[in-house]
C-alpha atoms as a PDB file:
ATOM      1  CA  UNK A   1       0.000   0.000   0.000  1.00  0.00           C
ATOM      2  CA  UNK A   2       1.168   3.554  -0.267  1.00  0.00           C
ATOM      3  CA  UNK A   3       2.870   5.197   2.611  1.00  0.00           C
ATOM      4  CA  UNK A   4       0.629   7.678   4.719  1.00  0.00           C
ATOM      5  CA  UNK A   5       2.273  11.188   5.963  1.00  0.00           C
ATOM      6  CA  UNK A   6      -0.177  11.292   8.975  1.00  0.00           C
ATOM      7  CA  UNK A   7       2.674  10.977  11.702  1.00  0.00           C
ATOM      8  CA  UNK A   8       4.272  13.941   9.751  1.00  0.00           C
ATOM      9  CA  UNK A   9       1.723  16.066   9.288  1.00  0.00           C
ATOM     10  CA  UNK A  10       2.581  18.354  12.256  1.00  0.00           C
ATOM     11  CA  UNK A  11       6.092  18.740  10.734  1.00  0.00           C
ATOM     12  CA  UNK A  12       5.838  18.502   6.915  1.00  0.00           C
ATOM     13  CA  UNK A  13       6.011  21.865   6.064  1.00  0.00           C
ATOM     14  CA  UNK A  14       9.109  23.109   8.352  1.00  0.00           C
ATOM     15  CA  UNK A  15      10.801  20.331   6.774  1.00  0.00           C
ATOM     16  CA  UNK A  16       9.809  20.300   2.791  1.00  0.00           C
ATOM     17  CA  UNK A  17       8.846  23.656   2.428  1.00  0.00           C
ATOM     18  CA  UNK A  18      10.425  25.177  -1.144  1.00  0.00           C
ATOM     19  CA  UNK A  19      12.092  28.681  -0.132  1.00  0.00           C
ATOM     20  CA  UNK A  20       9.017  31.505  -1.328  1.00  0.00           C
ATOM     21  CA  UNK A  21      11.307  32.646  -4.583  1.00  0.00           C
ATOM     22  CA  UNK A  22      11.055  28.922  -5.547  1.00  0.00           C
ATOM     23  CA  UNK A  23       7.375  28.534  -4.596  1.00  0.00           C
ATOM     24  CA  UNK A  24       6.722  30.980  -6.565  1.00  0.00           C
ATOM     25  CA  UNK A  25       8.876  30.003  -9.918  1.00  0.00           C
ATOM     26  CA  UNK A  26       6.584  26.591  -9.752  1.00  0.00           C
ATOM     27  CA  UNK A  27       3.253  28.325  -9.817  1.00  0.00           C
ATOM     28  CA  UNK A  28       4.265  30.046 -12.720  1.00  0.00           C
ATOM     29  CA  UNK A  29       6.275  27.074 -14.673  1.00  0.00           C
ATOM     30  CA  UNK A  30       2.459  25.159 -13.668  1.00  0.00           C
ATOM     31  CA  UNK A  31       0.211  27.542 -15.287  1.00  0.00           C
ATOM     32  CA  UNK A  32       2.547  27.781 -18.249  1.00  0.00           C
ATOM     33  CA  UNK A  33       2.866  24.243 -18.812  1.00  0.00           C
ATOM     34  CA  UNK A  34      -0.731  23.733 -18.409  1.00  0.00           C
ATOM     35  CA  UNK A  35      -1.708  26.229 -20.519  1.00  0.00           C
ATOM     36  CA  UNK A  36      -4.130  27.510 -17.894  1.00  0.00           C
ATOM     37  CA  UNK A  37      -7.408  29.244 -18.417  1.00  0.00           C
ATOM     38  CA  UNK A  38      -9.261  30.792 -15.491  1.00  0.00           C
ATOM     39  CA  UNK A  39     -11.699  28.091 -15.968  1.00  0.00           C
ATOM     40  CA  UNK A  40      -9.023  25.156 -15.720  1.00  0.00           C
ATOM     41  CA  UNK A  41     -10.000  22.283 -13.463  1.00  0.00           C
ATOM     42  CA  UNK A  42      -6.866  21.201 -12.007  1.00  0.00           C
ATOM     43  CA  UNK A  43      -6.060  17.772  -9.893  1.00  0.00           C
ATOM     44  CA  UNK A  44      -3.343  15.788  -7.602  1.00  0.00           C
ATOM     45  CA  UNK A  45      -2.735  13.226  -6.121  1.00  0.00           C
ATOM     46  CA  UNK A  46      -1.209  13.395  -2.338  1.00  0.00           C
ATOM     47  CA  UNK A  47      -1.930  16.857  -2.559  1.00  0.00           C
ATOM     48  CA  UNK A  48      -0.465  16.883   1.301  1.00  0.00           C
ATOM     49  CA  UNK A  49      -0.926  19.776   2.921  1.00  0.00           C
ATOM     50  CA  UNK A  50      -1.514  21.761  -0.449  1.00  0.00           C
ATOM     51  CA  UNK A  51       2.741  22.805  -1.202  1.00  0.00           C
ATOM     52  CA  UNK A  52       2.127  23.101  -4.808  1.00  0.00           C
ATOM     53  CA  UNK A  53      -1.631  23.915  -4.640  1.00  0.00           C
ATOM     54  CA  UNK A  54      -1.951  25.935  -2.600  1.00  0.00           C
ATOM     55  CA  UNK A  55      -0.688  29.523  -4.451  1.00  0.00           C
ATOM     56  CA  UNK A  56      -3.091  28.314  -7.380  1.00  0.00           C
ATOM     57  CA  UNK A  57      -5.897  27.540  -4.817  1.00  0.00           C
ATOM     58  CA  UNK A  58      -5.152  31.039  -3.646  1.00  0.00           C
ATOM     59  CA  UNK A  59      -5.145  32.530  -7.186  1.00  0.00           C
ATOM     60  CA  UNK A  60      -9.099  31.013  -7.407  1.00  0.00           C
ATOM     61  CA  UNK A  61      -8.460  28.086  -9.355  1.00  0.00           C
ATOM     62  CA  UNK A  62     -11.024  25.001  -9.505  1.00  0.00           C
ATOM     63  CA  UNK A  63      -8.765  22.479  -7.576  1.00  0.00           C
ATOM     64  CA  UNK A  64      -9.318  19.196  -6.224  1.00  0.00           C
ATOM     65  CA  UNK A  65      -6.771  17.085  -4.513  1.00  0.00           C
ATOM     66  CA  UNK A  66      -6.687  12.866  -3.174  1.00  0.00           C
ATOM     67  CA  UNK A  67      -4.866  11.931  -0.272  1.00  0.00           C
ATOM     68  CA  UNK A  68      -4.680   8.745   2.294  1.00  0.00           C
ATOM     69  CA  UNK A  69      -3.532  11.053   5.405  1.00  0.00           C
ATOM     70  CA  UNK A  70      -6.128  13.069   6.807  1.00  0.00           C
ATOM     71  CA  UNK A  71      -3.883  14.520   9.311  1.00  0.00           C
ATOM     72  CA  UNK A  72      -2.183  16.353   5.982  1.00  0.00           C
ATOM     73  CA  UNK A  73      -5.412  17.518   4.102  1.00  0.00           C
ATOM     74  CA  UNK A  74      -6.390  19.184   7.651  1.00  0.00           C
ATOM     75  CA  UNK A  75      -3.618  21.176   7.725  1.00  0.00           C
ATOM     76  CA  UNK A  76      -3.927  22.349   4.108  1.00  0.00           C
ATOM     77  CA  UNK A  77      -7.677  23.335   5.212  1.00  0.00           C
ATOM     78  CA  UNK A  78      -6.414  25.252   8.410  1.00  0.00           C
ATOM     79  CA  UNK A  79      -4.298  27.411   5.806  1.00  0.00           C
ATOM     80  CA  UNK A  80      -7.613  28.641   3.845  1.00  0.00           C
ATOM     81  CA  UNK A  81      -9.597  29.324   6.763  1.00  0.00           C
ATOM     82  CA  UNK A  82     -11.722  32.217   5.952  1.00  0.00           C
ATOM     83  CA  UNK A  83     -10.459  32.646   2.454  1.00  0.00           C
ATOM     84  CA  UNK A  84     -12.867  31.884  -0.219  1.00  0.00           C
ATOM     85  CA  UNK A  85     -11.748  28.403  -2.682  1.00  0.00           C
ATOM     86  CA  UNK A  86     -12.517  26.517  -5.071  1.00  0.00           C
ATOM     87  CA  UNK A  87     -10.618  23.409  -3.308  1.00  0.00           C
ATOM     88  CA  UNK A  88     -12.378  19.810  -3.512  1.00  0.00           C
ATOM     89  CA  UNK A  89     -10.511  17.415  -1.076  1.00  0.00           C
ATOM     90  CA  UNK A  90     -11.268  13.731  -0.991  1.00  0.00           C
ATOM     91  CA  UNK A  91      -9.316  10.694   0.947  1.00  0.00           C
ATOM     92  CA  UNK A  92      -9.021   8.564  -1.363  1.00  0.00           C
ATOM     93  CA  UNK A  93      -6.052   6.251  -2.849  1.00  0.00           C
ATOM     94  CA  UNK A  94      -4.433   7.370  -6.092  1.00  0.00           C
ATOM     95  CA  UNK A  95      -4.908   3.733  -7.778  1.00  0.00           C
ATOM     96  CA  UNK A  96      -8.672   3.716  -7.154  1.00  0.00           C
ATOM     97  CA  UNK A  97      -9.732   7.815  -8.211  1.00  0.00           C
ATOM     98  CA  UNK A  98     -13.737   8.254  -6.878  1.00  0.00           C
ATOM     99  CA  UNK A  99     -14.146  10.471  -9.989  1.00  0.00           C
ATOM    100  CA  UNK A 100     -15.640  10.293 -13.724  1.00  0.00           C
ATOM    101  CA  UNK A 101     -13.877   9.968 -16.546  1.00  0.00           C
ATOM    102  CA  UNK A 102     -12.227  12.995 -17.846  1.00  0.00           C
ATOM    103  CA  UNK A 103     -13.179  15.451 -15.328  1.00  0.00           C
ATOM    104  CA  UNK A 104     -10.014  17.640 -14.985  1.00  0.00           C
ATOM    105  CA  UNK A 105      -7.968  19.274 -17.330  1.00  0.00           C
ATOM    106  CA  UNK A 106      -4.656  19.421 -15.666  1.00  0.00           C
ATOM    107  CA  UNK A 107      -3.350  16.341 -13.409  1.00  0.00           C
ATOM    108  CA  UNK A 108      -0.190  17.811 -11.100  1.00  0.00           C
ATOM    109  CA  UNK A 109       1.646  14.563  -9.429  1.00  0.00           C
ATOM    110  CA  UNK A 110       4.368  16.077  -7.022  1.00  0.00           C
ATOM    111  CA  UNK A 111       6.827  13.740  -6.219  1.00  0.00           C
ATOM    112  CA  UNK A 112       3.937  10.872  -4.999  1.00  0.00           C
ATOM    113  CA  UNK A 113       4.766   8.175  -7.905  1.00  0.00           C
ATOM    114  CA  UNK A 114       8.279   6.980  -5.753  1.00  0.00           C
ATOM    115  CA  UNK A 115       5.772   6.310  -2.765  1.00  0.00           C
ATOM    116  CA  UNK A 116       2.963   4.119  -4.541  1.00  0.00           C
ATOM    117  CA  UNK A 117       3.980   0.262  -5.624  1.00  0.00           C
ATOM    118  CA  UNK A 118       1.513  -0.138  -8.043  1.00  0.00           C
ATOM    119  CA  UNK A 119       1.981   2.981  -9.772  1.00  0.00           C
ATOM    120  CA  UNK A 120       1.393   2.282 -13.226  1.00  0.00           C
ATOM    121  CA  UNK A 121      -2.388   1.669 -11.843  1.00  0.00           C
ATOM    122  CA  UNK A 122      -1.953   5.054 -10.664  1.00  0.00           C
ATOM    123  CA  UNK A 123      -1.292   6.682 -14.055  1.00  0.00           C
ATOM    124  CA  UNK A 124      -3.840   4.470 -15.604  1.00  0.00           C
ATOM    125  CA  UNK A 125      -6.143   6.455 -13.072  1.00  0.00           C
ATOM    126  CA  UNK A 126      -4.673   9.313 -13.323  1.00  0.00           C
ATOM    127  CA  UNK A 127      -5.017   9.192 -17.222  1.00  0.00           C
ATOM    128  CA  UNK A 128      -8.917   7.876 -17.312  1.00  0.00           C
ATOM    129  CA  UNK A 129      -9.999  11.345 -15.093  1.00  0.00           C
ATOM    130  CA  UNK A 130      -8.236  13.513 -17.502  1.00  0.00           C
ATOM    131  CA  UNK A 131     -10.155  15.026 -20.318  1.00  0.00           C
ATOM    132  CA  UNK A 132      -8.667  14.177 -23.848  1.00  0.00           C
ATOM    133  CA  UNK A 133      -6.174  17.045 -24.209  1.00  0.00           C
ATOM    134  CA  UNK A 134      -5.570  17.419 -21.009  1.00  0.00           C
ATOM    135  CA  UNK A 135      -2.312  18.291 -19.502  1.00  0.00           C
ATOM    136  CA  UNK A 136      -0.424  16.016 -16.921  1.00  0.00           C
ATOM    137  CA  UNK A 137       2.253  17.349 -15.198  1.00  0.00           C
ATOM    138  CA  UNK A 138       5.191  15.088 -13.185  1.00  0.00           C
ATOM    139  CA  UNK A 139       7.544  16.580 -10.773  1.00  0.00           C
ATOM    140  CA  UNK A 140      10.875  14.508 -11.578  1.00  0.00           C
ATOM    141  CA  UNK A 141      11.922  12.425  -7.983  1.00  0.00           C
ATOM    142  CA  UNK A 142      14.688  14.039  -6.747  1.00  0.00           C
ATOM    143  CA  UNK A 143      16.320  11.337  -5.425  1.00  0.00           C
ATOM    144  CA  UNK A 144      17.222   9.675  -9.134  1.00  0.00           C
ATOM    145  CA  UNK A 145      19.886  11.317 -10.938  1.00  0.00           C
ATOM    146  CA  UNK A 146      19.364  14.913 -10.119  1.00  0.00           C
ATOM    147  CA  UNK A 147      20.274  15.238  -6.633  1.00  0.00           C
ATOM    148  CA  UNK A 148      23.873  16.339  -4.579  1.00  0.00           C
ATOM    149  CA  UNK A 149      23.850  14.126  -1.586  1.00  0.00           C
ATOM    150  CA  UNK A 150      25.847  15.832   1.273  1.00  0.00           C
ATOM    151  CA  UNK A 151      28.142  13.342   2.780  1.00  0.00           C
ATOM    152  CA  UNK A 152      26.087  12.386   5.916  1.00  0.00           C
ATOM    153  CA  UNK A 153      23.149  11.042   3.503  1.00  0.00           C
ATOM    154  CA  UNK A 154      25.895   8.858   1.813  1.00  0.00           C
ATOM    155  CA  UNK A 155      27.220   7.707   5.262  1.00  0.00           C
ATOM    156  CA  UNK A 156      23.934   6.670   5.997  1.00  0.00           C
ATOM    157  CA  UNK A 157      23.361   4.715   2.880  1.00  0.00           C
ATOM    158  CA  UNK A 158      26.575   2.777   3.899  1.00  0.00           C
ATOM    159  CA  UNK A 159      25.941   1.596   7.108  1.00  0.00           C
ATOM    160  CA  UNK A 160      22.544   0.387   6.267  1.00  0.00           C
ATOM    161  CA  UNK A 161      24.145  -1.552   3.181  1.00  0.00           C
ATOM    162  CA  UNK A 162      26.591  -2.930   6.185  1.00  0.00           C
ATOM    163  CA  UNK A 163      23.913  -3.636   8.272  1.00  0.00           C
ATOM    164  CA  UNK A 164      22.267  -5.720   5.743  1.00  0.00           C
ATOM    165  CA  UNK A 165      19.262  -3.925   4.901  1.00  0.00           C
ATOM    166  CA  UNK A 166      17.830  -3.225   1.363  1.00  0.00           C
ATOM    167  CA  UNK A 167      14.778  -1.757   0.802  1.00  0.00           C
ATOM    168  CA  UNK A 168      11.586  -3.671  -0.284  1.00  0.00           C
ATOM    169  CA  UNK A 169       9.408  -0.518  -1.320  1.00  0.00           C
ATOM    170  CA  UNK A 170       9.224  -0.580  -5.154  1.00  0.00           C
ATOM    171  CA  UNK A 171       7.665   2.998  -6.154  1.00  0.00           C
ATOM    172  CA  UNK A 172       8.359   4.643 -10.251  1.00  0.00           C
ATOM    173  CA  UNK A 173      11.624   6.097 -10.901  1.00  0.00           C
ATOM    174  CA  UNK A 174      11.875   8.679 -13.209  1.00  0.00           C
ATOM    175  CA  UNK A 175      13.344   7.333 -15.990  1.00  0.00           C
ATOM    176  CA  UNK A 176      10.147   4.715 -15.982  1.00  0.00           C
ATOM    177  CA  UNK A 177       7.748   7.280 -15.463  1.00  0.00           C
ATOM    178  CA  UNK A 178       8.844   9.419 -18.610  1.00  0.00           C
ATOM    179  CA  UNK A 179       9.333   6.305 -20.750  1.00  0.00           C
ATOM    180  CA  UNK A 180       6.103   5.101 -19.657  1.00  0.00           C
ATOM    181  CA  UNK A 181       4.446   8.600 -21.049  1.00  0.00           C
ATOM    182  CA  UNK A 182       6.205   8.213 -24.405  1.00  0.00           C
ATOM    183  CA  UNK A 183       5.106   4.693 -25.249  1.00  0.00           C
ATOM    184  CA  UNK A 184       1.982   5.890 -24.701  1.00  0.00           C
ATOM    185  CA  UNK A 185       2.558   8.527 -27.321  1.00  0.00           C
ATOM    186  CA  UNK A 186       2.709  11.359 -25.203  1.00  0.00           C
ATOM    187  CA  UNK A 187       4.439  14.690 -25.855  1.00  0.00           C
ATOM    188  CA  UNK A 188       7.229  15.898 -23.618  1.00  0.00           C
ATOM    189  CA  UNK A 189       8.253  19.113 -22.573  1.00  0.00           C
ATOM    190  CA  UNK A 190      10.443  18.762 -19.626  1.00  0.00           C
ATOM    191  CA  UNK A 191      11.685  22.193 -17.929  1.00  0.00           C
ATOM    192  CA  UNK A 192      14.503  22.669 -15.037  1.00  0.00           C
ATOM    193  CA  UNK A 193      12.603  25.300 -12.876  1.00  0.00           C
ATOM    194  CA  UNK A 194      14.731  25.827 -10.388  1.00  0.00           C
ATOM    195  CA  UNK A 195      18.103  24.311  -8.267  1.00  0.00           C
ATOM    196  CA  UNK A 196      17.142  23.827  -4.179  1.00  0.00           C
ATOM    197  CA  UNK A 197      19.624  24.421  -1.699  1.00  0.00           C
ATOM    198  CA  UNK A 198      19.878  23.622   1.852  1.00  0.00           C
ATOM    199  CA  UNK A 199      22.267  24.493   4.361  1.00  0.00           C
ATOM    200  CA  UNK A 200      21.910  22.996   7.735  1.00  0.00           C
ATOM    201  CA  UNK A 201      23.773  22.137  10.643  1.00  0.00           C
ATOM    202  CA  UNK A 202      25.492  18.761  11.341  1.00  0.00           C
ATOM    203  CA  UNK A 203      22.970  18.979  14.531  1.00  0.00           C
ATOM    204  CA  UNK A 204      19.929  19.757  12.493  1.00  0.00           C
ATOM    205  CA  UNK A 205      20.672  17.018  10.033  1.00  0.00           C
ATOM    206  CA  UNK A 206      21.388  14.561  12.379  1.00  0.00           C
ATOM    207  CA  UNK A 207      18.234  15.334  14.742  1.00  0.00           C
ATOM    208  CA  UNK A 208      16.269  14.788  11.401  1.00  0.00           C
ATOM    209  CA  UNK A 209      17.645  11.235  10.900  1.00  0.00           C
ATOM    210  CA  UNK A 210      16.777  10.649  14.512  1.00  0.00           C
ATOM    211  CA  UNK A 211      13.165  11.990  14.490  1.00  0.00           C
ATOM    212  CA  UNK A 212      12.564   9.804  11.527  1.00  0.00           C
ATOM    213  CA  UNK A 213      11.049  12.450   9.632  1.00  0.00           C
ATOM    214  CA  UNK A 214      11.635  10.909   5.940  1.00  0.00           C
ATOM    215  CA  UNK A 215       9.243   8.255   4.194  1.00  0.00           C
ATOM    216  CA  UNK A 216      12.041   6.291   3.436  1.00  0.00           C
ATOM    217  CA  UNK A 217      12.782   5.757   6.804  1.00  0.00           C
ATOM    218  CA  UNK A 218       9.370   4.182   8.049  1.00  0.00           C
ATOM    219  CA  UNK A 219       9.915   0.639   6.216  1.00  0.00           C
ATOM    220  CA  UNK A 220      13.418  -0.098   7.919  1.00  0.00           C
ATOM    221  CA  UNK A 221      12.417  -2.444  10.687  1.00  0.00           C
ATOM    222  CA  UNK A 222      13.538  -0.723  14.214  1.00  0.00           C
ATOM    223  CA  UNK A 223      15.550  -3.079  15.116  1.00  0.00           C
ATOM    224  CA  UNK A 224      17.942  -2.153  11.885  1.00  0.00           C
ATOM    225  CA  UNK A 225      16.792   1.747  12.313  1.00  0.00           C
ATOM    226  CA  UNK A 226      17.894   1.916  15.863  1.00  0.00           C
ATOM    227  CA  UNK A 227      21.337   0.073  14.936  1.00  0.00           C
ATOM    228  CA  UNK A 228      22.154   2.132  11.927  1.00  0.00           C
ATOM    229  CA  UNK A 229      21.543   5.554  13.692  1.00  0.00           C
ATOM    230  CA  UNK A 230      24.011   4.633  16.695  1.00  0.00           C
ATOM    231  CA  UNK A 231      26.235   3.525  14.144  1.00  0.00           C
ATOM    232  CA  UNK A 232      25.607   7.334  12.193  1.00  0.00           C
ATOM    233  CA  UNK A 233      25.858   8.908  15.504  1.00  0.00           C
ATOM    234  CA  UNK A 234      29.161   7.547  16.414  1.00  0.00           C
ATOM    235  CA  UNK A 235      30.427   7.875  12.673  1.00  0.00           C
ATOM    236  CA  UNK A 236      29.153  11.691  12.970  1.00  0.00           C
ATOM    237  CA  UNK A 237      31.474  12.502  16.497  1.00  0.00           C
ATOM    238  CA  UNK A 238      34.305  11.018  14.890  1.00  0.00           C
ATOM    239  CA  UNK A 239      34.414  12.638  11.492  1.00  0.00           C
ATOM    240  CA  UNK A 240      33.674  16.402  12.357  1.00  0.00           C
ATOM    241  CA  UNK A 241      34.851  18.666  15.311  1.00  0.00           C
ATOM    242  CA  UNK A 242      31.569  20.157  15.739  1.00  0.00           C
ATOM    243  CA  UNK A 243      28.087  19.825  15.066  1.00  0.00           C
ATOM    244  CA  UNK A 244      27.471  23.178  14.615  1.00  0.00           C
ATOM    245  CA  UNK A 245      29.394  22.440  10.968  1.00  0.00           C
ATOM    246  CA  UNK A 246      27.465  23.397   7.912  1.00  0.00           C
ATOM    247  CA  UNK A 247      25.990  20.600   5.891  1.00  0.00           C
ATOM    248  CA  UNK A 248      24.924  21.583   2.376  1.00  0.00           C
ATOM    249  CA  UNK A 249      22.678  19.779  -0.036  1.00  0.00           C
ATOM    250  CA  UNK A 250      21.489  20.344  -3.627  1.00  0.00           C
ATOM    251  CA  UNK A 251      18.949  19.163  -6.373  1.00  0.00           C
ATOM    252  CA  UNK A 252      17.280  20.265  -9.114  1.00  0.00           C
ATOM    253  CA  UNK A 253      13.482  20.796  -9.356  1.00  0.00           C
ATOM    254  CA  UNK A 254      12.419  19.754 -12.287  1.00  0.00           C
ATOM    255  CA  UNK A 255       8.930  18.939 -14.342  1.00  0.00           C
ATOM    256  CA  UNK A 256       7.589  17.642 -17.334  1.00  0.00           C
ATOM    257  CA  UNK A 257       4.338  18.193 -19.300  1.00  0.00           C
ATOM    258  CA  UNK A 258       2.979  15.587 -21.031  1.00  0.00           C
ATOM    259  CA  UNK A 259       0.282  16.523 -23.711  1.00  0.00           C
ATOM    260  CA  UNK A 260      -2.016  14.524 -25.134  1.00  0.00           C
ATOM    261  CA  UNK A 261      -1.112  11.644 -23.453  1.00  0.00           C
ATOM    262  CA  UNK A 262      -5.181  11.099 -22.433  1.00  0.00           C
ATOM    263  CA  UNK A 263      -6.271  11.637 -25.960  1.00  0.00           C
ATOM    264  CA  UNK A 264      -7.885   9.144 -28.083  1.00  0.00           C
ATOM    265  CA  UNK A 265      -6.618   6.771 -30.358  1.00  0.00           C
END
């Protein structure tokens, strides 16, 4: 099944929040790509707590979003309190959509397609609730090929590799996801929006890793969790001389369009 963000719900946006000049290079690269009209119906799945909606829910755009965490959709509703929408929200998993057939004319999926197993049931969904030109838009996972690890991610990834442990959770990659799109004829138009920096302390990182914030911690078994992090901990004390050193990490945002991927024929 596809991973829930209900036990991070409290904490999702301090920790993925895109820096406002970003934010706001998105919304635009969206409603470019999409070729937006003020009456454009626009839909995503794991909407979250609305970090790409949002701005276009603000800007009065029809917009409905799925999710399987309640806990996240709340917080997305506490943002619009008092502010007049057009925002639809429905629990409901991405590989079974409670919609009709071609009933939006943009589809946004925001780094969700890593998280879901069965994703090509996903984009078969996805595809059946767009309208025939309709526009879908994929944020490229930035975890494949576009990303600058700093060096206590890549620590990390080496003691659970010594520890045994290799992860069972099969989600799309995005080589799969585009090549999917194009042997099903559709037209590409992929578009580097933006490159993400972060700069945090060796003590913010670290306290991250130990609060489990990350998705792709949740499947390690605790036993294996609890081991590796000692082992990152102890790694960490020996390797710099403080941990108020400055870790920095990279990667690029990036999106395709796909057009006319939902048409007929």
């Amino acid at each position: 099944m596809a991973i829930s963000f209900d036990r991070v719900a409290d904490i999702y946006d301090n920790t993925r929040a895109l820096p406002p000049e970003i934010a706001h290079e998105v919304t635009d690269c969206l409603l470019r790509l999409s070729r937006a009209t003020p009456e454009t119906a626009f839909f995503e799945p794991g909407i979250g707590t609305g970090r790409i909606a949002l701005p276009l829910v603000e800007q009065g755009y029809a917009y409905t979003g799925v999710d399987i965490s309640d806990a996240m959709m709340d917080k997305l509703q506490q943002k619009l309190a008092g502010v007049p929408n057009r925002l639809t929200l429905v629990n409901a998993d991405a590989t079974a959509l409670p919609f009709e057939p071609a009933s939006f004319d943009v589809a946004i999926a925001s780094h969700i397609l890593h998280l879901i197993p069965d994703w090509h049931k996903a984009m078969v969904e996805i595809r059946r609730v767009l309208k025939s030109e309709g526009v879908f838009i994929y944020f490229h996972h930035p975890n494949r090929g576009v990303a600058t690890y700093h060096e206590v991610d890549q620590q990390w990834a080496e003691i659970l590799a010594r520890h045994g442990y290799q992860s069972s959770f099969k989600g799309a990659v995005t080589e799969d996801v585009l090549a999917y799109l194009t042997e099903q004829g559709a037209e590409l138009e992929t578009v580097v929006v933006a490159e993400v920096r972060h700069t945090r302390t060796l003590a913010e990182v670290l306290q991250a890793y130990c609060d489990r914030i990350y998705s792709s911690f949740w499947q390690i078994p605790d036993a294996v969790f609890n081991a590796a992090l000692e082992d990152l901990l102890t790694w960490a004390s020996a390797t710099f001389p403080s941990q108020d050193v400055q870790i920095e990490s990279s990667y690029s945002l990036i999106l395709t369009a796909a057009y006319h991927w939902a048409s007929e024929g």
